[in-house]
Structure formats: structure tokens, C-alpha cells
N, C-alpha and C. Protein backbone atom coordinates (compact mmCIF):
# COMPACT_ATOMS: atom_id res chain seq x y z
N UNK A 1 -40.32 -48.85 8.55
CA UNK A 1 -40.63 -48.16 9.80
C UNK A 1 -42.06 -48.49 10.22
N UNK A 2 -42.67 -48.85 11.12
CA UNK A 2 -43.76 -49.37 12.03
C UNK A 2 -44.31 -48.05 11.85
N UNK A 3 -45.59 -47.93 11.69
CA UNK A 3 -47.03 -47.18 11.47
C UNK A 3 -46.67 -46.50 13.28
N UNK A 4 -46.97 -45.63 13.64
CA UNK A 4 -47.05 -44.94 14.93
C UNK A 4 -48.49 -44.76 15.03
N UNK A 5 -49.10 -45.40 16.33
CA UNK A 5 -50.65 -44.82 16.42
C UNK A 5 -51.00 -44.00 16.11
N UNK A 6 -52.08 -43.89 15.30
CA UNK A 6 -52.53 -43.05 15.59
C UNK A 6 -54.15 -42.74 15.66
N UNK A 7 -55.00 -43.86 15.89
CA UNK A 7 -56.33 -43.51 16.79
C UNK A 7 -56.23 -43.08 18.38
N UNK A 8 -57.39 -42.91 19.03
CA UNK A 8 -57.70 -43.32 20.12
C UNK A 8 -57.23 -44.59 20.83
N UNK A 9 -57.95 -45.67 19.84
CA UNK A 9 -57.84 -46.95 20.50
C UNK A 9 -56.65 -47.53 20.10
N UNK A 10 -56.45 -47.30 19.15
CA UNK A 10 -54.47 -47.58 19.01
C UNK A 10 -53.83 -47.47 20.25
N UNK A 11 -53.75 -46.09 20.73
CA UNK A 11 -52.96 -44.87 21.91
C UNK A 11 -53.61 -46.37 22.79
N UNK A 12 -54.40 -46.27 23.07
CA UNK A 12 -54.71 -47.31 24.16
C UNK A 12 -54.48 -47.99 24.39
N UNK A 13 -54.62 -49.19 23.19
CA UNK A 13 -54.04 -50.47 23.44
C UNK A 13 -52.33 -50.55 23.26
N UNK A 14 -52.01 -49.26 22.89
CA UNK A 14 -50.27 -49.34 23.37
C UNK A 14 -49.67 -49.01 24.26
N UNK A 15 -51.03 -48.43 25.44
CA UNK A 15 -50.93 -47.83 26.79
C UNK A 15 -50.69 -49.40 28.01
N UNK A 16 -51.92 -50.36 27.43
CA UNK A 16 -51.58 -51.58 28.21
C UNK A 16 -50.64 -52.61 27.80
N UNK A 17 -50.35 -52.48 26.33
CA UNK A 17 -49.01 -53.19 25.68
C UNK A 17 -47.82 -52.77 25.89
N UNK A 18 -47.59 -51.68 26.62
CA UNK A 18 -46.36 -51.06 27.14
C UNK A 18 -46.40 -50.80 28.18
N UNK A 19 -47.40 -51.44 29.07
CA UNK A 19 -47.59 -50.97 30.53
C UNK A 19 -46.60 -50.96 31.25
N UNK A 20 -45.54 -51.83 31.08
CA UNK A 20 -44.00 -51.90 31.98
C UNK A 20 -42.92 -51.74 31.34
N UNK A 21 -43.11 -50.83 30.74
CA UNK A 21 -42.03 -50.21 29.54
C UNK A 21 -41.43 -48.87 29.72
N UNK A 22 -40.40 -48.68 30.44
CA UNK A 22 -40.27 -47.34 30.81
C UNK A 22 -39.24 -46.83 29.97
N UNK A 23 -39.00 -47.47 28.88
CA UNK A 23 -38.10 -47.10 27.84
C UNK A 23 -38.21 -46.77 26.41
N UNK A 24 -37.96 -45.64 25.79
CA UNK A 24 -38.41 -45.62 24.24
C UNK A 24 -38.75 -44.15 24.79
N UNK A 25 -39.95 -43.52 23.83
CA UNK A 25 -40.92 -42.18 23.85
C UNK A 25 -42.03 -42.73 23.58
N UNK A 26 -43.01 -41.62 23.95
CA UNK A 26 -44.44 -42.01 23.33
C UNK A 26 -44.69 -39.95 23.08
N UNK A 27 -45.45 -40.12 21.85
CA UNK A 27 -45.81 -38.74 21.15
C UNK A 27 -47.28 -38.17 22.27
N UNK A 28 -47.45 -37.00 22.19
CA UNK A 28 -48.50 -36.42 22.31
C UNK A 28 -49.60 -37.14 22.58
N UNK A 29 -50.06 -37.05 21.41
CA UNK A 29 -51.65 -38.48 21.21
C UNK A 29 -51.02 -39.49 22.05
N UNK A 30 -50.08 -40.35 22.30
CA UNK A 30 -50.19 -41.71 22.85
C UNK A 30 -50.03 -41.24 24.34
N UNK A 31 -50.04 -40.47 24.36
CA UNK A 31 -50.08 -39.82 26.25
C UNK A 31 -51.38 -39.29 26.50
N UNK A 32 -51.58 -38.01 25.61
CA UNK A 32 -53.38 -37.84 26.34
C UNK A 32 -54.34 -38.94 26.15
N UNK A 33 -54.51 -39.75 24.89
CA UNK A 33 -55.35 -40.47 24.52
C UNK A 33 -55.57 -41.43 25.66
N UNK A 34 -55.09 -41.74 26.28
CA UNK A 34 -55.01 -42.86 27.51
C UNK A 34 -55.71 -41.87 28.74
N UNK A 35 -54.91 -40.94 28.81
CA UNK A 35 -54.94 -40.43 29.81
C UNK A 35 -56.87 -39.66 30.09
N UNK A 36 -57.00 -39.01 28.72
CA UNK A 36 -58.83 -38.86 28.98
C UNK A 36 -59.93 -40.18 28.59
N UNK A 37 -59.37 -40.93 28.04
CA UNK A 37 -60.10 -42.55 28.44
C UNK A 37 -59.87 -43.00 29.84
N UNK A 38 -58.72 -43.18 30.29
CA UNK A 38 -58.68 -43.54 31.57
C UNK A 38 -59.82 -41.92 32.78
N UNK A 39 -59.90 -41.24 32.36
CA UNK A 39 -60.59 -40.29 32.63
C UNK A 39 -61.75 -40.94 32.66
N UNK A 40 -63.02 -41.22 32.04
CA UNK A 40 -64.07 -41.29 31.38
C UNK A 40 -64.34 -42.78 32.03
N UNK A 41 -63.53 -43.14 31.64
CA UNK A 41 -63.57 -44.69 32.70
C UNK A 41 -63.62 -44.85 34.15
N UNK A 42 -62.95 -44.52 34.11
CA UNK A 42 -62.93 -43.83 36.48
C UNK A 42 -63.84 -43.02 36.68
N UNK A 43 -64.61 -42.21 36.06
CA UNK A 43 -65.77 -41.27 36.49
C UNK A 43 -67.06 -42.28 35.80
N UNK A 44 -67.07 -42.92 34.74
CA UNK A 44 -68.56 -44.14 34.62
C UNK A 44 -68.50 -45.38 35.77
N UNK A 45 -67.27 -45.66 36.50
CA UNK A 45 -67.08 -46.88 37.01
C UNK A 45 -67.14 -46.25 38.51
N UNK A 46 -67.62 -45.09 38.78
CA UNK A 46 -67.54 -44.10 39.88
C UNK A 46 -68.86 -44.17 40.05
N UNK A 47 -69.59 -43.54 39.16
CA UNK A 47 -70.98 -43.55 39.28
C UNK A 47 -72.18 -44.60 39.72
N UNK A 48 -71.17 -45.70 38.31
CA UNK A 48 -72.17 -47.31 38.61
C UNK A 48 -72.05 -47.74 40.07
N UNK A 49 -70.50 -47.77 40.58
CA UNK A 49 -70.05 -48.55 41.75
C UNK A 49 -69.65 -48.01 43.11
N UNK A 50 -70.61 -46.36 42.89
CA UNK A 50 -70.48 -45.63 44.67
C UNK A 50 -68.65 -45.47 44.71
N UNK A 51 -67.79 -45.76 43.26
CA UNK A 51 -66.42 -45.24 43.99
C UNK A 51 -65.34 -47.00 43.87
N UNK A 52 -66.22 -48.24 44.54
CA UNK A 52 -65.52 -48.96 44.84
C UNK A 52 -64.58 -49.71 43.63
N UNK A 53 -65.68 -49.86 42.49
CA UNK A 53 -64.54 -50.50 40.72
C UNK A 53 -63.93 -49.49 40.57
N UNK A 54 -64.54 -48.13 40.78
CA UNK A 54 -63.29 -47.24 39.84
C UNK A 54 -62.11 -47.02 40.71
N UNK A 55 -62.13 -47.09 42.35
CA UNK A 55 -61.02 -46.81 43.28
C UNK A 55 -59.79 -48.17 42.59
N UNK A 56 -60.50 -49.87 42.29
CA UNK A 56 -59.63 -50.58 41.68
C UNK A 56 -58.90 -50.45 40.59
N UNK A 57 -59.71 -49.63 39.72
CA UNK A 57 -58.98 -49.59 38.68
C UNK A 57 -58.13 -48.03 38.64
N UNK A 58 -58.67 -47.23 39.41
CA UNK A 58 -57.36 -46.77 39.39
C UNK A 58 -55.90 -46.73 40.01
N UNK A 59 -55.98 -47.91 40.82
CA UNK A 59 -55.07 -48.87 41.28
C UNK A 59 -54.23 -49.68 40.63
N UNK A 60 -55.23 -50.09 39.35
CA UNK A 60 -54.87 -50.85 38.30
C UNK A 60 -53.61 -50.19 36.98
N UNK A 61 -54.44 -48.72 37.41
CA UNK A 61 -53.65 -47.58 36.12
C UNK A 61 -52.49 -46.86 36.62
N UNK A 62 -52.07 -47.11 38.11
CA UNK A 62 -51.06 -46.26 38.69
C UNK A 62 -49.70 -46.71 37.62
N UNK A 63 -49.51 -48.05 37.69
CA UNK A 63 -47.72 -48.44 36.78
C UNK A 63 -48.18 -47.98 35.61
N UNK A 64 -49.10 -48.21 34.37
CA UNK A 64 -49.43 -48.11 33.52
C UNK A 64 -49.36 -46.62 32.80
N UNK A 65 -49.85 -45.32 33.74
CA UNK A 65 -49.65 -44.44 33.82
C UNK A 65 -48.55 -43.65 34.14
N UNK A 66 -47.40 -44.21 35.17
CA UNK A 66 -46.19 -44.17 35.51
C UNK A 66 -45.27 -44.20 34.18
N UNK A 67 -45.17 -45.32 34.14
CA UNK A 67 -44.60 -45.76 32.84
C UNK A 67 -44.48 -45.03 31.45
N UNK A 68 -45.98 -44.76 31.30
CA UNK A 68 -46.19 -43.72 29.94
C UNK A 68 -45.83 -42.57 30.41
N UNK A 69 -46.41 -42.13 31.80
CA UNK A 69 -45.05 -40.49 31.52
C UNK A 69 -43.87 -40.72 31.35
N UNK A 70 -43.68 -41.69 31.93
CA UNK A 70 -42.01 -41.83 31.94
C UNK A 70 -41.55 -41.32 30.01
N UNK A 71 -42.46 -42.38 29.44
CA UNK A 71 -41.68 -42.28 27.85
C UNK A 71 -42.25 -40.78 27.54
N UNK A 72 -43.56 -40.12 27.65
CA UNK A 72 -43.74 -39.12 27.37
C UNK A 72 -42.57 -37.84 27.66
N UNK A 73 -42.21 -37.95 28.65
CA UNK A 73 -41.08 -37.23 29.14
C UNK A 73 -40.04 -37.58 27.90
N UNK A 74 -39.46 -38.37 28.42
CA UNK A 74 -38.21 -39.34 27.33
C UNK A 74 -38.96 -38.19 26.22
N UNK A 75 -39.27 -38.05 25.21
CA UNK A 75 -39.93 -37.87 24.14
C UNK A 75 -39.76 -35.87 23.86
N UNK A 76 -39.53 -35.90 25.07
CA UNK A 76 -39.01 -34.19 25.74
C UNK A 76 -37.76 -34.19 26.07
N UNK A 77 -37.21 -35.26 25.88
CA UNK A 77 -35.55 -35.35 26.73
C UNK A 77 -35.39 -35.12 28.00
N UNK A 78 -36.60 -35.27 28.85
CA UNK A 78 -36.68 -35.31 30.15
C UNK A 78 -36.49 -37.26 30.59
N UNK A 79 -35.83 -37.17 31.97
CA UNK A 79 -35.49 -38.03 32.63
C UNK A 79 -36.63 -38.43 33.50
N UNK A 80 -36.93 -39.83 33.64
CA UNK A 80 -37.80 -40.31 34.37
C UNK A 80 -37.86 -39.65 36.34
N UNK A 81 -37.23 -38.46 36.28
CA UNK A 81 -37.02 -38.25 37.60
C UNK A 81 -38.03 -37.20 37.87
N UNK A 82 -38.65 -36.31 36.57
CA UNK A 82 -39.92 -35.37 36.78
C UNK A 82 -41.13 -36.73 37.52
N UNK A 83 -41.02 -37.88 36.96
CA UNK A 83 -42.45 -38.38 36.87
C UNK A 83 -42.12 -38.69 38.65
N UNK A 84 -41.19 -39.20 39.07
CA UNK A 84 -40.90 -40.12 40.57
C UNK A 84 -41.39 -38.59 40.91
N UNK A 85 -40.55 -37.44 41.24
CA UNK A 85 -40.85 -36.04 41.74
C UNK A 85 -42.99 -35.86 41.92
N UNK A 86 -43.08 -36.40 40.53
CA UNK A 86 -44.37 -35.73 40.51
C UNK A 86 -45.31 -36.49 41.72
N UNK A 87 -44.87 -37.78 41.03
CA UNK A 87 -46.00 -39.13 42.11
C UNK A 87 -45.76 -38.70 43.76
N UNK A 88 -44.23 -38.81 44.03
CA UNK A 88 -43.96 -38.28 45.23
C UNK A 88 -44.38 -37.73 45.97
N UNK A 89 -44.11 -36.31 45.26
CA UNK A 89 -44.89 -35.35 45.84
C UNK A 89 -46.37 -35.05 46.44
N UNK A 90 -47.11 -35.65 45.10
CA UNK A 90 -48.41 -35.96 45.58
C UNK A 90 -48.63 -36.56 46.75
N UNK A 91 -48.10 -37.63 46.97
CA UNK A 91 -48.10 -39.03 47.88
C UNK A 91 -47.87 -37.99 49.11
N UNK A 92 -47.16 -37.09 49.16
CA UNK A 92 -46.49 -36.76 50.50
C UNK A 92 -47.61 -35.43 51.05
N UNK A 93 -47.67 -34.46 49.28
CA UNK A 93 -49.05 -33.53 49.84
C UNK A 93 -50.76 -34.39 50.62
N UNK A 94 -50.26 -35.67 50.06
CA UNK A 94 -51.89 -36.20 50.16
C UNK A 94 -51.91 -36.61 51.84
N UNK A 95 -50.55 -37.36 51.69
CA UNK A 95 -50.28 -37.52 53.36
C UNK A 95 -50.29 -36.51 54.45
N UNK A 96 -49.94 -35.54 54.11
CA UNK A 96 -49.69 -34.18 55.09
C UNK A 96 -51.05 -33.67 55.00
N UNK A 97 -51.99 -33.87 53.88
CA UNK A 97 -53.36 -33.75 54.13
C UNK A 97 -54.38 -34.34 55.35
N UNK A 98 -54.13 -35.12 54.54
CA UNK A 98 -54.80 -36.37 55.78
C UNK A 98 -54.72 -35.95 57.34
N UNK A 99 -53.05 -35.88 57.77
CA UNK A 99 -52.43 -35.73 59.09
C UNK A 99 -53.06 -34.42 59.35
N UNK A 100 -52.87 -33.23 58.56
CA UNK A 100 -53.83 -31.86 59.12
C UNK A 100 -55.61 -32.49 59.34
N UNK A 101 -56.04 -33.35 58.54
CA UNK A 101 -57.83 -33.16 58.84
C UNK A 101 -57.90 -34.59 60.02
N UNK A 102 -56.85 -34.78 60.62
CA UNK A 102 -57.01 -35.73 61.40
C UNK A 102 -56.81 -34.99 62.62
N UNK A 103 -55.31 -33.72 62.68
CA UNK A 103 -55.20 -32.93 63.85
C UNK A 103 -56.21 -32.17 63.83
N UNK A 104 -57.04 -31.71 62.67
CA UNK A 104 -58.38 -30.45 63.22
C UNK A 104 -58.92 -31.71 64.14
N UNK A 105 -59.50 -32.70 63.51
CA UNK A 105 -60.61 -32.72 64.31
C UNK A 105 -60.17 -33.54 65.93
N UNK A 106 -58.96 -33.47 66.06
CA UNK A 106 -58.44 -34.17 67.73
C UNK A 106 -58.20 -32.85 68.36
N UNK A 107 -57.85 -31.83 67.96
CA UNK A 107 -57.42 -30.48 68.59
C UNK A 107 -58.60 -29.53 67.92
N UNK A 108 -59.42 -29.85 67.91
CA UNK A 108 -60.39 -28.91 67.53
C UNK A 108 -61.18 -28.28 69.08
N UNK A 109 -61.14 -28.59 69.92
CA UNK A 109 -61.28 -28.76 71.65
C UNK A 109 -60.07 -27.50 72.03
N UNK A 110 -59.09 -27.93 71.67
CA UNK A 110 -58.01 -27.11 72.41
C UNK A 110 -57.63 -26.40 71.56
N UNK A 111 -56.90 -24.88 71.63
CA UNK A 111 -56.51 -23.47 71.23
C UNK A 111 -55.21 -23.88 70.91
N UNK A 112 -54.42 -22.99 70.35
CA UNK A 112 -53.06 -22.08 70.44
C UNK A 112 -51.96 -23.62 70.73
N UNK A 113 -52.55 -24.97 69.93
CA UNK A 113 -51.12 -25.57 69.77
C UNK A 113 -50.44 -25.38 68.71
N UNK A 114 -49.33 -25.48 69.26
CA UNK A 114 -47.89 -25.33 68.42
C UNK A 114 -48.13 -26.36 67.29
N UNK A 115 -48.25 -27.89 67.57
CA UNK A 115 -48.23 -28.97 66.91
C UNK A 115 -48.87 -28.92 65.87
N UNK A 116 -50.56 -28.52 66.02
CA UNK A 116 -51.54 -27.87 64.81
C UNK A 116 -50.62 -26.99 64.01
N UNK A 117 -49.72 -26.08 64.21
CA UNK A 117 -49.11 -24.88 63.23
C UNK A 117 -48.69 -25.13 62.70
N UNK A 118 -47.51 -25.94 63.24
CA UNK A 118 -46.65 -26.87 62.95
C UNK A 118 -46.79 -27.75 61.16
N UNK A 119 -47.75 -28.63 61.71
CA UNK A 119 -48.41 -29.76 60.86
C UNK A 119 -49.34 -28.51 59.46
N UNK A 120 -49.51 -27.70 60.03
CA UNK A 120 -50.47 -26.84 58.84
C UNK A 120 -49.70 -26.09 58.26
N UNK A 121 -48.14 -25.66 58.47
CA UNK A 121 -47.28 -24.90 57.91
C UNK A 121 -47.13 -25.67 56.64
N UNK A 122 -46.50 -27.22 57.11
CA UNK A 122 -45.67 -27.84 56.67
C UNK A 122 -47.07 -28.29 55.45
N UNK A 123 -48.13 -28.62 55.82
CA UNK A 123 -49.16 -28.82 54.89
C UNK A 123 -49.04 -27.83 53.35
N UNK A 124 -49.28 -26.70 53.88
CA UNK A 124 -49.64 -25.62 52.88
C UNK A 124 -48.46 -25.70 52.47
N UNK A 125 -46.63 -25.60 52.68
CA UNK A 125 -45.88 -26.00 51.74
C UNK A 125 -45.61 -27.17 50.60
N UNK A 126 -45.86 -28.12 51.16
CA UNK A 126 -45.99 -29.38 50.65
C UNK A 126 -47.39 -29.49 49.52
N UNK A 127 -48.82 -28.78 50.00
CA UNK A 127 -49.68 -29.04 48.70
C UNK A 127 -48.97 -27.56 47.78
N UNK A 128 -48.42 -26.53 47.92
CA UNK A 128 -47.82 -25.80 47.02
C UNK A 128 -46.49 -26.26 46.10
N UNK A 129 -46.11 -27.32 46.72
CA UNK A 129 -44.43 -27.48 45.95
C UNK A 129 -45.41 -28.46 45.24
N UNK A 130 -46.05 -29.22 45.86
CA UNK A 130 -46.65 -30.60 44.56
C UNK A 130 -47.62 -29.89 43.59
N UNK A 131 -48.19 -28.52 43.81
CA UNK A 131 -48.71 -28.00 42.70
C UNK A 131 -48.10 -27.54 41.62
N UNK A 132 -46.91 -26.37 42.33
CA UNK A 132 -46.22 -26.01 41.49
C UNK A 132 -45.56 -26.72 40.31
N UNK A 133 -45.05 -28.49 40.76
CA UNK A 133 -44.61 -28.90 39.99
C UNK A 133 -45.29 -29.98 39.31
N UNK A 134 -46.72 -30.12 39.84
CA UNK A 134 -47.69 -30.68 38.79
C UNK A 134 -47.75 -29.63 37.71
N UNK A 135 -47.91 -28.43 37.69
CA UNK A 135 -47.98 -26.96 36.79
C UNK A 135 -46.65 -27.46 35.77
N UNK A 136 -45.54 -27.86 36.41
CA UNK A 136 -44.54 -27.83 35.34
C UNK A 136 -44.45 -29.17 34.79
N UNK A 137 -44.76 -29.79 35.31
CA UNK A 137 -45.00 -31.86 34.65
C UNK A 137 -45.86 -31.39 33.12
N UNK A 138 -47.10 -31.02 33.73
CA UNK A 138 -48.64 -30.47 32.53
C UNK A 138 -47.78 -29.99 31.62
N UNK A 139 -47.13 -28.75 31.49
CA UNK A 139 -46.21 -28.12 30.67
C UNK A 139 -45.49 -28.78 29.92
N UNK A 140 -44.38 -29.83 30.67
CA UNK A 140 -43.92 -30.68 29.96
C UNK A 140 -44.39 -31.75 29.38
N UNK A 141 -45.07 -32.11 29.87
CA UNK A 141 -46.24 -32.81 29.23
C UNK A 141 -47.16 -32.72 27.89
N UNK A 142 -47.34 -31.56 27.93
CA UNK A 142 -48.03 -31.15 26.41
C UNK A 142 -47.07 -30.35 25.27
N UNK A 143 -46.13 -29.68 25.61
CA UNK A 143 -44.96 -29.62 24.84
C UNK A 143 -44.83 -30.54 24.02
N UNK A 144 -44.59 -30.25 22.87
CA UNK A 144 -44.27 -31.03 21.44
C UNK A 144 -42.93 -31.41 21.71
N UNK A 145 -42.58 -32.58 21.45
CA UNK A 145 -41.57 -33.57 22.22
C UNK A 145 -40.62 -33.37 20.69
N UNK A 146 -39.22 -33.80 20.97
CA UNK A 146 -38.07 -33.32 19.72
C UNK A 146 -38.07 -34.45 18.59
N UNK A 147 -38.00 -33.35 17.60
CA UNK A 147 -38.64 -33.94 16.61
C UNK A 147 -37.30 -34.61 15.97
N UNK A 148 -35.93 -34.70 16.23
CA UNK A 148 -34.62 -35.59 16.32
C UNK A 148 -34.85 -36.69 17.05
N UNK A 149 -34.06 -38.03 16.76
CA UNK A 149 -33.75 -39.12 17.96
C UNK A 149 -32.48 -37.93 19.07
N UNK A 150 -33.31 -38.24 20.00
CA UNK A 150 -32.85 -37.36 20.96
C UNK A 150 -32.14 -38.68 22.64
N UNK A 151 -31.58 -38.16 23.60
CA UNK A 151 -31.13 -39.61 24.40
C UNK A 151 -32.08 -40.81 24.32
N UNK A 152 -32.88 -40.63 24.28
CA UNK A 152 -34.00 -41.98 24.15
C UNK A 152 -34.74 -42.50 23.20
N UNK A 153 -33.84 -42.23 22.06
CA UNK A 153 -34.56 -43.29 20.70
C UNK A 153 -34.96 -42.18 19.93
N UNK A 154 -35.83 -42.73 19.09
CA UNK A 154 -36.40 -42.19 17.85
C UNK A 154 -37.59 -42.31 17.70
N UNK A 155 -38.25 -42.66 18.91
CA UNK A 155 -39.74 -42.64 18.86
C UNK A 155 -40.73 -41.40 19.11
N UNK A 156 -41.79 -41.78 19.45
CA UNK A 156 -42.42 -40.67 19.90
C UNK A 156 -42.41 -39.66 18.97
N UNK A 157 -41.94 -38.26 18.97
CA UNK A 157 -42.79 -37.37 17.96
C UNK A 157 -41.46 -37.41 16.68
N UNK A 158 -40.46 -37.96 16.61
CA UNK A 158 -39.76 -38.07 15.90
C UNK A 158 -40.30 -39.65 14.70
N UNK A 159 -41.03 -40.29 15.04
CA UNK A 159 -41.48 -41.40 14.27
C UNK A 159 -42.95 -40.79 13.52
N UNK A 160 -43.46 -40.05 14.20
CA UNK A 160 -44.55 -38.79 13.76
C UNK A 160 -44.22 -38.13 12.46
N UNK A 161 -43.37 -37.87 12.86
CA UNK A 161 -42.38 -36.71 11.91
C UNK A 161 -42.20 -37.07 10.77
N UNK A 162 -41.28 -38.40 11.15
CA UNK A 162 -40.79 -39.22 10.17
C UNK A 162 -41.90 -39.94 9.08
N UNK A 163 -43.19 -39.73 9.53
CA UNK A 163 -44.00 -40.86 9.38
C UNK A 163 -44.85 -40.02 8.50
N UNK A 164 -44.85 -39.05 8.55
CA UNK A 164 -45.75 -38.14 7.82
C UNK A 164 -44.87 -37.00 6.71
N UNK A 165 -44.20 -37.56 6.74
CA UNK A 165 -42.87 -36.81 5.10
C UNK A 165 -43.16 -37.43 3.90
């Protein structure tokens, strides 16, 4: 049976060695460990570069990150359909953002439109449903993943398991 990461830099370098791998599990450690490096990295590459290296690279980490929830999930017996839900959602709260701070400031002149209400209803639902279910992704997310080969293999916290008997 194959050693299961378990540094930091292990988790890491199996974060870009599996970057297009949306199949298998990945345990606990091989999900945060990426995830607060890739942290730490986007906020030093923020600082040096006013925004512009770290906006690339986190361009760079969108599949990479995709991907590993995907198995992190898997690893919960969740289906790659929390992670599409999660990205989605965002994508659509971020958009409906935008469209509200674009109508303040064109109707900021004129009163009592409908269209402004409209667009700000639909706002405040949309950043609440993508919160709510960022709240339940996190959850599933840090949940100790089944410690059986469960629909998606035998990896992840079940090779843990296995690995430490």
C-alpha cells in the first residue's frame, strides 16, 4: 500500500500532481494543506505585486482547487455536484454583485425605480443561498471523510486508517 501524505509539502505537491484528477479521495490534510499554502501565497504575491501575480495565480489555482474538492468530497461520499453548486453559485452571487454596484451608481440620480429593487432583491438572495451553502461545503469539508472504501475508492481517510494500524 503507497505511504499517504503526510507533510505539508507532500499535500502540495499532490495538489499539482493531481491537478486534473477528479477521481479517487483526498483525506483532510491533503485538502487544507493546499488550501492555507495557496492562502499565504496569494496574500505574499498580493502585497509584492499591487494584486496583479497573485490575481494570476489565482487563476492558475481555480482547476487545481476544483478538482481537489471534488476528491475531498468523494472522501465524504459526496458527489462532485456540491463543488459545481459551490463555484456556481459564487460566480452568480459575484455577478449579481457587480450588476447592483453598477445600478447604484447609474440610478443613484433617480428615486423609487422598480429595476434598482428588482436587481437588489435578487442580489441579497443570491449572496445568501451562495453563503448558506458555502456554510455547508466548509462543513463538509472538514468532516472526517469514511473511514470504509466507500463509492469512490479507498483513498483518502480510509488509506489513513489503513496506514496507521
Amino acid at each position: 500500500m503507497q505511504q499517504p501524505p503526510l507533510t505539508a509539502i507532500d499535500c502540495y505537491k499532490a495538489f499539482w500532481t493531481n491537478a486534473l484528477n477528479i477521481h479517487g479521495r483526498a483525506s483532510r490534510r491533503e485538502f487544507w494543506h493546499p488550501y492555507w499554502i495557496n492562502f499565504v501565497l496569494t496574500t505574499l504575491l498580493g502585497i509584492i505585486s499591487a494584486g496583479t501575480i497573485s490575481s494570476i495565480f489565482a487563476l492558475a489555482i481555480i482547476i487545481p482547487s476544483f478538482t481537489l474538492m471534488t476528491r475531498r468530497l468523494h472522501d465524504t461520499n459526496h458527489t462532485m455536484l456540491l463543488a459545481v453548486l459551490n463555484y456556481f453559485s459564487g460566480l452568480v452571487a459575484t455577478t449579481v454583485a457587480v450588476i447592483m454596484v453598477i445600478m447604484i451608481v447609474l440610478l443613484a440620480a433617480s428615486t423609487g425605480s422598480m429595476l434598482f429593487g428588482l436587481i437588489f432583491i435578487i442580489g441579497l438572495v443570491s449572496v445568501a443561498v451562495a453563503f448558506l451553502l458555502l456554510l455547508y461545503t466548509i462543513f463538509i469539508l472538514a468532516k472526517r471523510g469514511d473511514e470504509k472504501p466507500n463509492n469512490y475508492g479507498d483513498g483518502g481517510t480510509y488509506q489513513l486508517v489503513q496506514y496507521t494500524e
